[in-house]
C-alpha atoms as a PDB file:
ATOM      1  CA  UNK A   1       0.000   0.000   0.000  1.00  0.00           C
ATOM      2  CA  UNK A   2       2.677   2.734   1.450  1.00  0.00           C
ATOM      3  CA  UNK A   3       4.822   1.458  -2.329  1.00  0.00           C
ATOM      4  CA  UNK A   4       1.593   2.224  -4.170  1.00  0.00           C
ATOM      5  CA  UNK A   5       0.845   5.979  -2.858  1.00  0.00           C
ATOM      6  CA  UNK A   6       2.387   8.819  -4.774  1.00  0.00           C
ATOM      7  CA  UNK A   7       3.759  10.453  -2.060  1.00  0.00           C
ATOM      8  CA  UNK A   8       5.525   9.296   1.439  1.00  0.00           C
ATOM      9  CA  UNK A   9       3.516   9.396   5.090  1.00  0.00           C
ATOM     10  CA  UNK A  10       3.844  12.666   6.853  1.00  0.00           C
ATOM     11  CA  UNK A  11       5.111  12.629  10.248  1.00  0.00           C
ATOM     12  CA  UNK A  12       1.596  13.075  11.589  1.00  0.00           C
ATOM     13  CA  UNK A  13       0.127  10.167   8.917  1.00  0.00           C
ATOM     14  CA  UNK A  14       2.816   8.452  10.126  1.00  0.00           C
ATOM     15  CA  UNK A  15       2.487   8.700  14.154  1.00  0.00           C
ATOM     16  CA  UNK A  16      -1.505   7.920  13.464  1.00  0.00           C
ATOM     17  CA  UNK A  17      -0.898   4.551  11.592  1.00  0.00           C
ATOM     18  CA  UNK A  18       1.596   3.392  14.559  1.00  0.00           C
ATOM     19  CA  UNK A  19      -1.284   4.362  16.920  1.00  0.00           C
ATOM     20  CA  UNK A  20      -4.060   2.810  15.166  1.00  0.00           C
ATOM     21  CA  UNK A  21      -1.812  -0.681  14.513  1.00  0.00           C
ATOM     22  CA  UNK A  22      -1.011  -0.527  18.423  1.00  0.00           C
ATOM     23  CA  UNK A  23      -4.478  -0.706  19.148  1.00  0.00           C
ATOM     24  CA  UNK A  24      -5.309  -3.109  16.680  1.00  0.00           C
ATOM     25  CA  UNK A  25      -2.694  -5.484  18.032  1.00  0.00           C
ATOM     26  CA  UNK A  26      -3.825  -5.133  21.395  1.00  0.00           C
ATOM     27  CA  UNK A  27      -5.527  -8.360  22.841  1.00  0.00           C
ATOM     28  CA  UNK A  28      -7.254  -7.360  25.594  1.00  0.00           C
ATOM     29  CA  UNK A  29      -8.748  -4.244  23.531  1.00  0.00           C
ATOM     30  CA  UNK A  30     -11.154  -3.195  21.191  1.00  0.00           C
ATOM     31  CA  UNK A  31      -9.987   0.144  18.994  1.00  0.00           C
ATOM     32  CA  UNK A  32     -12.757   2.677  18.905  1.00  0.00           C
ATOM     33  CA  UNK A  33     -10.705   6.135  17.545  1.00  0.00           C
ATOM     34  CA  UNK A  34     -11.779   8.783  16.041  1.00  0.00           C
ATOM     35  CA  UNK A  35      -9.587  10.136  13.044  1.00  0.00           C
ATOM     36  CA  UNK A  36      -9.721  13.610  12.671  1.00  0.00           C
ATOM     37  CA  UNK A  37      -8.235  16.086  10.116  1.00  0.00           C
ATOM     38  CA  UNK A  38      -9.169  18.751   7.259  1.00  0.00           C
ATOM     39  CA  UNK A  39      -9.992  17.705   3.771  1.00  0.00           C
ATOM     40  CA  UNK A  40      -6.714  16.758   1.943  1.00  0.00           C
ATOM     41  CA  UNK A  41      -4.790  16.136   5.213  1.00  0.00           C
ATOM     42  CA  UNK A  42      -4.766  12.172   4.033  1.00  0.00           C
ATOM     43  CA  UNK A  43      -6.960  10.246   6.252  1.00  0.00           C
ATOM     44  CA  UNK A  44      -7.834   8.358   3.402  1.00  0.00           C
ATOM     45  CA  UNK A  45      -3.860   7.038   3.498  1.00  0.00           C
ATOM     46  CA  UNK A  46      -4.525   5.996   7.081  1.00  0.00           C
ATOM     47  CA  UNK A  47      -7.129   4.520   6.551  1.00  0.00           C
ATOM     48  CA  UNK A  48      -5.615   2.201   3.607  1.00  0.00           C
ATOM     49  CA  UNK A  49      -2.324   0.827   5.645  1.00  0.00           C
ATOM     50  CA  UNK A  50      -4.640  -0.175   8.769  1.00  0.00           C
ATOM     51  CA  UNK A  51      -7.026  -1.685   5.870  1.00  0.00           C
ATOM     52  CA  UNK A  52      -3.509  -3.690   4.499  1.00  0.00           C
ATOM     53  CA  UNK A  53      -2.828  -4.733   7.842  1.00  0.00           C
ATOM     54  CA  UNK A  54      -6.170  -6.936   7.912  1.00  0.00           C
ATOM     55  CA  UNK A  55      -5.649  -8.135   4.774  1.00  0.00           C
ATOM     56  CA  UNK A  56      -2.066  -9.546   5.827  1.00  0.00           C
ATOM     57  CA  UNK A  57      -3.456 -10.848   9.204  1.00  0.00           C
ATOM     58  CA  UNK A  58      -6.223 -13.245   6.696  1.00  0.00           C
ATOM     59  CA  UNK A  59      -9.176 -11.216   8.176  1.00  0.00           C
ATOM     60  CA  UNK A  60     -11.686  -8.935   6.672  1.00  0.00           C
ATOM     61  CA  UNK A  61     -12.219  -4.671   6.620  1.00  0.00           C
ATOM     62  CA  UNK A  62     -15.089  -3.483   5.555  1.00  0.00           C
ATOM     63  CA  UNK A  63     -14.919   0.771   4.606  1.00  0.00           C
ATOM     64  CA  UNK A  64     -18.512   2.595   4.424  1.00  0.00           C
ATOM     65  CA  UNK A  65     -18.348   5.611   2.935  1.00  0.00           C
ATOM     66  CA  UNK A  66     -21.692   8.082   2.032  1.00  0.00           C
ATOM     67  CA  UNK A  67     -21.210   8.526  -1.311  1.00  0.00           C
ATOM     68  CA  UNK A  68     -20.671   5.455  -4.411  1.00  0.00           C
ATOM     69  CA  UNK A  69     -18.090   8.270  -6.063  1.00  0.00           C
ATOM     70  CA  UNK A  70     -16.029   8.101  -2.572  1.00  0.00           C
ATOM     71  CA  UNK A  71     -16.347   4.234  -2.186  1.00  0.00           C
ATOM     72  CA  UNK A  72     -14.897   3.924  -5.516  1.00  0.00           C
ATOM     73  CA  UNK A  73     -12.021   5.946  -4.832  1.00  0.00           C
ATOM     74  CA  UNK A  74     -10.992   3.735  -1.816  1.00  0.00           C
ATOM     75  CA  UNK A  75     -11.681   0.584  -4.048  1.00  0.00           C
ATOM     76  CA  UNK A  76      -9.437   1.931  -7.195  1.00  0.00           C
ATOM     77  CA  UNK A  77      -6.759   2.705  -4.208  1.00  0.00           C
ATOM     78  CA  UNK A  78      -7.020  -0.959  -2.729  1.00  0.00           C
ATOM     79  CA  UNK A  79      -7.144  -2.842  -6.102  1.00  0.00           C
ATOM     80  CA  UNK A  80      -3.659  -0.550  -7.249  1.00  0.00           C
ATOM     81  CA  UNK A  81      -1.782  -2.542  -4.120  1.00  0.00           C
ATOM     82  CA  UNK A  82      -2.879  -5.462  -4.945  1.00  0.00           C
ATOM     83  CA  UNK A  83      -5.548  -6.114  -1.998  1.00  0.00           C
ATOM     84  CA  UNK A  84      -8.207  -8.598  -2.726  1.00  0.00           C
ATOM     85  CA  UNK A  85     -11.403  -6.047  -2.892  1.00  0.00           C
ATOM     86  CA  UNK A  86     -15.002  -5.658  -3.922  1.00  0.00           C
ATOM     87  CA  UNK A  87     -17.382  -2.289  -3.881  1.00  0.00           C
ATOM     88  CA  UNK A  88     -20.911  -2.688  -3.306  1.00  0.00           C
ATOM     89  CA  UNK A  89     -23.678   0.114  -3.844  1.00  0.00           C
ATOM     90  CA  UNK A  90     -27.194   0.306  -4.503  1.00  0.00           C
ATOM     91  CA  UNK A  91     -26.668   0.123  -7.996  1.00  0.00           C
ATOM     92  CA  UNK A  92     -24.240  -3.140  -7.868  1.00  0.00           C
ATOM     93  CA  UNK A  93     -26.238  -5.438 -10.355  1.00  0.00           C
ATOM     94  CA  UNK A  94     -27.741  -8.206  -8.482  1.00  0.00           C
ATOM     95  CA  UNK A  95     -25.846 -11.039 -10.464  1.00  0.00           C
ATOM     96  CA  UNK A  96     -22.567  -9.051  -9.511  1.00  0.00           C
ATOM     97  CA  UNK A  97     -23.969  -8.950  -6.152  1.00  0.00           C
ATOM     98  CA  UNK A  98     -24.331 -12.549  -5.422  1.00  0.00           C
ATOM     99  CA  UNK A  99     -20.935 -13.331  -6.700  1.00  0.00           C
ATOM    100  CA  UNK A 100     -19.952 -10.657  -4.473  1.00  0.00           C
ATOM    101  CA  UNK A 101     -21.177 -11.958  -1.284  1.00  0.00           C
ATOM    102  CA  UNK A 102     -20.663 -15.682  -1.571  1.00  0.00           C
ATOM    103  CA  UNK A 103     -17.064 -14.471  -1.874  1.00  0.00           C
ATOM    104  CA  UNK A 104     -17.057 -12.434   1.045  1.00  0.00           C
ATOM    105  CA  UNK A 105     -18.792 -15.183   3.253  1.00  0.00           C
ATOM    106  CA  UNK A 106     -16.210 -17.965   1.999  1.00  0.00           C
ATOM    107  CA  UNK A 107     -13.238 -15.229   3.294  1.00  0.00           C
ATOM    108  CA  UNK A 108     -12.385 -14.668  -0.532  1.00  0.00           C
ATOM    109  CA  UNK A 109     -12.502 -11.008  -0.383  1.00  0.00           C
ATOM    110  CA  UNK A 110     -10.246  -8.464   2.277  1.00  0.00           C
ATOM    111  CA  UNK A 111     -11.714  -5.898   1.973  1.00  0.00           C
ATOM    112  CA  UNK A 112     -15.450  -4.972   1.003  1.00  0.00           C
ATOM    113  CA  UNK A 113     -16.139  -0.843   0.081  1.00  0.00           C
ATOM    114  CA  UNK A 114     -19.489   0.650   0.177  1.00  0.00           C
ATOM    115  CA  UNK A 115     -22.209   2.096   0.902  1.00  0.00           C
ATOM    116  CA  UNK A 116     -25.204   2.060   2.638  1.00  0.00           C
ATOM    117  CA  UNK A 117     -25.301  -1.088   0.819  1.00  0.00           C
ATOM    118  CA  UNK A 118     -23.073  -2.791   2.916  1.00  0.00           C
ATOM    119  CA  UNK A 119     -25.823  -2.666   5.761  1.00  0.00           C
ATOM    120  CA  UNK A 120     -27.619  -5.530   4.313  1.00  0.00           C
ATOM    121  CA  UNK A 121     -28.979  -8.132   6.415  1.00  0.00           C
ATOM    122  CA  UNK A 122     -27.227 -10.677   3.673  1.00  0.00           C
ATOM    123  CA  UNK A 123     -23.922  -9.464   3.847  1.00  0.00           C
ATOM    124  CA  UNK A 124     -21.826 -11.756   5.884  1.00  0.00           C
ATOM    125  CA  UNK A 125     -18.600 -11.795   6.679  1.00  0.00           C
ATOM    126  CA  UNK A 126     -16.350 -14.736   7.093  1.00  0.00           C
ATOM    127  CA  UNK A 127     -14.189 -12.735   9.718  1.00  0.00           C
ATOM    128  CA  UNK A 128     -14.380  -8.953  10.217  1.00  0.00           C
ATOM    129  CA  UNK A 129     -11.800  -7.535  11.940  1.00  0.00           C
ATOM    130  CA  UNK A 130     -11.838  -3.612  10.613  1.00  0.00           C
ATOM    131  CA  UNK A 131     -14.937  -1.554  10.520  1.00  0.00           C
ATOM    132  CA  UNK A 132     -13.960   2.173   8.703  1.00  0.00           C
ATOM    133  CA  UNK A 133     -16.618   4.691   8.499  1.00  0.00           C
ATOM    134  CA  UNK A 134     -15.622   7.774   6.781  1.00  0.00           C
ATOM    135  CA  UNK A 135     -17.496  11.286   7.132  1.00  0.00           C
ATOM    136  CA  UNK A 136     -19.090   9.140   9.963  1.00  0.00           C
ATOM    137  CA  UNK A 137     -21.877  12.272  10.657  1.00  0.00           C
ATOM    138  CA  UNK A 138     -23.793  11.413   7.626  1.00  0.00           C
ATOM    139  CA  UNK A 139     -24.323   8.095   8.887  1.00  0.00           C
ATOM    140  CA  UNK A 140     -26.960   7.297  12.112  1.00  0.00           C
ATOM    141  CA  UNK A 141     -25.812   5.710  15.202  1.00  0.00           C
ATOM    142  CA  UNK A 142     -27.732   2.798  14.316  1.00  0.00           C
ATOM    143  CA  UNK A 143     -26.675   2.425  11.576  1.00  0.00           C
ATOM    144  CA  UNK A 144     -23.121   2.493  12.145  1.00  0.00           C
ATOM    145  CA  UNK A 145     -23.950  -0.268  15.096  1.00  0.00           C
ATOM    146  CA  UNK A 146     -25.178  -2.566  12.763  1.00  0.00           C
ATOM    147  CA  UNK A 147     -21.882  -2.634  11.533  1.00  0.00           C
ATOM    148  CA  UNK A 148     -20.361  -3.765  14.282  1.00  0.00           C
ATOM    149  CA  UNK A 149     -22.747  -6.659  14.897  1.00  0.00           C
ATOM    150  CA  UNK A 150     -21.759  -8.368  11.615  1.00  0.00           C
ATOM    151  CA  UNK A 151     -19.072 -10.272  13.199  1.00  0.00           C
ATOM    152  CA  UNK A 152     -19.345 -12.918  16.706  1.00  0.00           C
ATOM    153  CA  UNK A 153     -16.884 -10.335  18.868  1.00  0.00           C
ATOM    154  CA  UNK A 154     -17.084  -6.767  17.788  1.00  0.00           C
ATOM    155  CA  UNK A 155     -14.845  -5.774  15.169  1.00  0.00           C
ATOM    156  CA  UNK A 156     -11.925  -2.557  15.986  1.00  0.00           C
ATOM    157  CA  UNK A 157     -13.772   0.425  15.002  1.00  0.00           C
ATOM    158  CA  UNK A 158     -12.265   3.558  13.047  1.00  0.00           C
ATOM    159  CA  UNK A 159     -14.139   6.899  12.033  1.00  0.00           C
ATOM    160  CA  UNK A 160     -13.156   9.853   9.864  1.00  0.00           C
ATOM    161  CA  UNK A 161     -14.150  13.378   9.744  1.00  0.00           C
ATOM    162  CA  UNK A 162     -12.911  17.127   8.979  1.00  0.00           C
ATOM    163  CA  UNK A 163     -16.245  18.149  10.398  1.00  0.00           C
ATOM    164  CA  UNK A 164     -17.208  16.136  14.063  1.00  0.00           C
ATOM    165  CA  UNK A 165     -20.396  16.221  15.489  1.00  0.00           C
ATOM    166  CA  UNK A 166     -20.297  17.538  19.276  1.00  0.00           C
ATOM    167  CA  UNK A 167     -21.069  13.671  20.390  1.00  0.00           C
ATOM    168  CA  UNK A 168     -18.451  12.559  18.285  1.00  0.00           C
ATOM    169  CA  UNK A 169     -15.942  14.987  20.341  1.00  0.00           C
ATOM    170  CA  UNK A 170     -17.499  14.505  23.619  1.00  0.00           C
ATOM    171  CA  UNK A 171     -16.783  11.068  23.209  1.00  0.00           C
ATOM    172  CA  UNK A 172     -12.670  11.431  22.631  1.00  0.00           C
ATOM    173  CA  UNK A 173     -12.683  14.382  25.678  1.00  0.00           C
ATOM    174  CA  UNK A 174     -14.132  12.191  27.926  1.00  0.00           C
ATOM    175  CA  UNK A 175     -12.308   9.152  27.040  1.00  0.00           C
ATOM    176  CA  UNK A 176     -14.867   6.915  25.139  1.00  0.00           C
ATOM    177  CA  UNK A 177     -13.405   7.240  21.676  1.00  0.00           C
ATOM    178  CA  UNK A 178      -9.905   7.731  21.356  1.00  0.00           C
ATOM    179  CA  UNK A 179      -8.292  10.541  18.656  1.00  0.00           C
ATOM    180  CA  UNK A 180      -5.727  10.717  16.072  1.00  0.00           C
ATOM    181  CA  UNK A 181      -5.757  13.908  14.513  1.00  0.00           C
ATOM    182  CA  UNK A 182      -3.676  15.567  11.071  1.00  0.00           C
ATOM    183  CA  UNK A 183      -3.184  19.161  10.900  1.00  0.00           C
ATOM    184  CA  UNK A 184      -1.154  19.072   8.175  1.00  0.00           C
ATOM    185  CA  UNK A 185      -1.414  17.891   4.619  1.00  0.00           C
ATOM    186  CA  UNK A 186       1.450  15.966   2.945  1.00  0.00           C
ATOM    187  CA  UNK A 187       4.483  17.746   1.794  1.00  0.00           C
ATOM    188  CA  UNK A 188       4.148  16.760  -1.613  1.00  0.00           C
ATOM    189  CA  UNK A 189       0.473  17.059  -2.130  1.00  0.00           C
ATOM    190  CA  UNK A 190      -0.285  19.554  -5.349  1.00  0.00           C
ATOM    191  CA  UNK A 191      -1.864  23.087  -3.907  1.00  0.00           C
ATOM    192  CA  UNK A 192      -5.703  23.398  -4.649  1.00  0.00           C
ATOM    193  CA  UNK A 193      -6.773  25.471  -6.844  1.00  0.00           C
ATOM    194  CA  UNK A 194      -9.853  27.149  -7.477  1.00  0.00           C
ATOM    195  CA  UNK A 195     -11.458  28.218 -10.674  1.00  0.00           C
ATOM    196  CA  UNK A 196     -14.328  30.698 -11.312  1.00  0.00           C
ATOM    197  CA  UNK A 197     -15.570  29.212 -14.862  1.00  0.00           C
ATOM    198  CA  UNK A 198     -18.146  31.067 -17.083  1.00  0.00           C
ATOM    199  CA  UNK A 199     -21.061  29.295 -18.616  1.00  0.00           C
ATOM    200  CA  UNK A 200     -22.464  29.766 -21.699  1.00  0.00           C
ATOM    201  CA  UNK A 201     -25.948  28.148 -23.121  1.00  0.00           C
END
């Protein structure tokens, strides 16, 4: 994953992978952290090593994201490394579908991208590790605990954000949830531009 990015970790990218894989290796643990940095900072980086590290351990991530454009991008990302992946939407032909989720019961997929989609009473995992919710405040709190019921022990838990809800920082103050947080975007990463463009009928 880290040979297939265009750019190398930050310090701060850096420091939040070793603290997410800590509490992923933990075994007397469940990680519940919060994620937190401005658009372009490169959560979605993160994200993608601690998604790797399930993948090399022979269990299963699954990534909900609230848009099919954003799911795609993380799937495009995962397939580059090499990461055995699938991306499910509402528009995922039903053929495609079934294919998609005998594979992901038998433990033939890593990694399964999505999104609401992926709360499906018939998607089953053979053993989910990783849940990732990005922009997790345009998902419900029910909704996001379905997620972790889709495995026998609840899976490590990691949401992303540039914009937290109060509960979501209430949680990491008082101690519930813990935080990794990028202030910085990556020294290589292009400036953004901005364009006023005229329109003509």
């Amino acid at each position: 994953v880290l040979k297939s990015l265009p750019f190398a970790l930050s310090d701060e990218q850096q420091a939040a992978v070793d603290e997410i894989l800590t509490d992923m290796q933990s075994s007397d643990r469940i990680m519940n952290r919060l994620l937190l940095g401005d658009v372009g900072t490169g959560k979605t980086a993160v994200a993608m090593v601690a998604l790797a590290s399930c993948a090399d351990t022979g269990t299963q991530a699954c990534v909900m994201a609230p848009t099919s454009v954003l799911a795609r991008q993380y799937a495009s990302s995962c397939e580059q490394a090499g990461v055995r992946c699938a991306l499910l939407t509402g528009s995922t032909p039903a053929a495609e579908r079934d294919r998609m989720l005998f594979a992901l019961g038998c433990g033939e997929l890593d990694i399964l991208f999505g999104t609401h989609a992926v709360l499906g009473d018939d998607v089953v995992f053979s053993h989910l590790s990783l849940v990732v919710i990005d922009e997790q405040h345009r998902f419900g709190v029910e909704q996001r605990a379905k997620l972790w019921l889709k495995n026998v022990s609840p899976p490590h838990v990691l949401v992303m954000t540039a914009t937290p809800i109060p509960r979501t920082l209430h949680m990491s103050l008082i101690g519930i949830r813990d935080m990794s947080v990028l202030e910085e975007p990556p020294m290589d990463r292009m400036p953004i531009q901005t364009y006023v463009m005229e329109y003509d009928e």
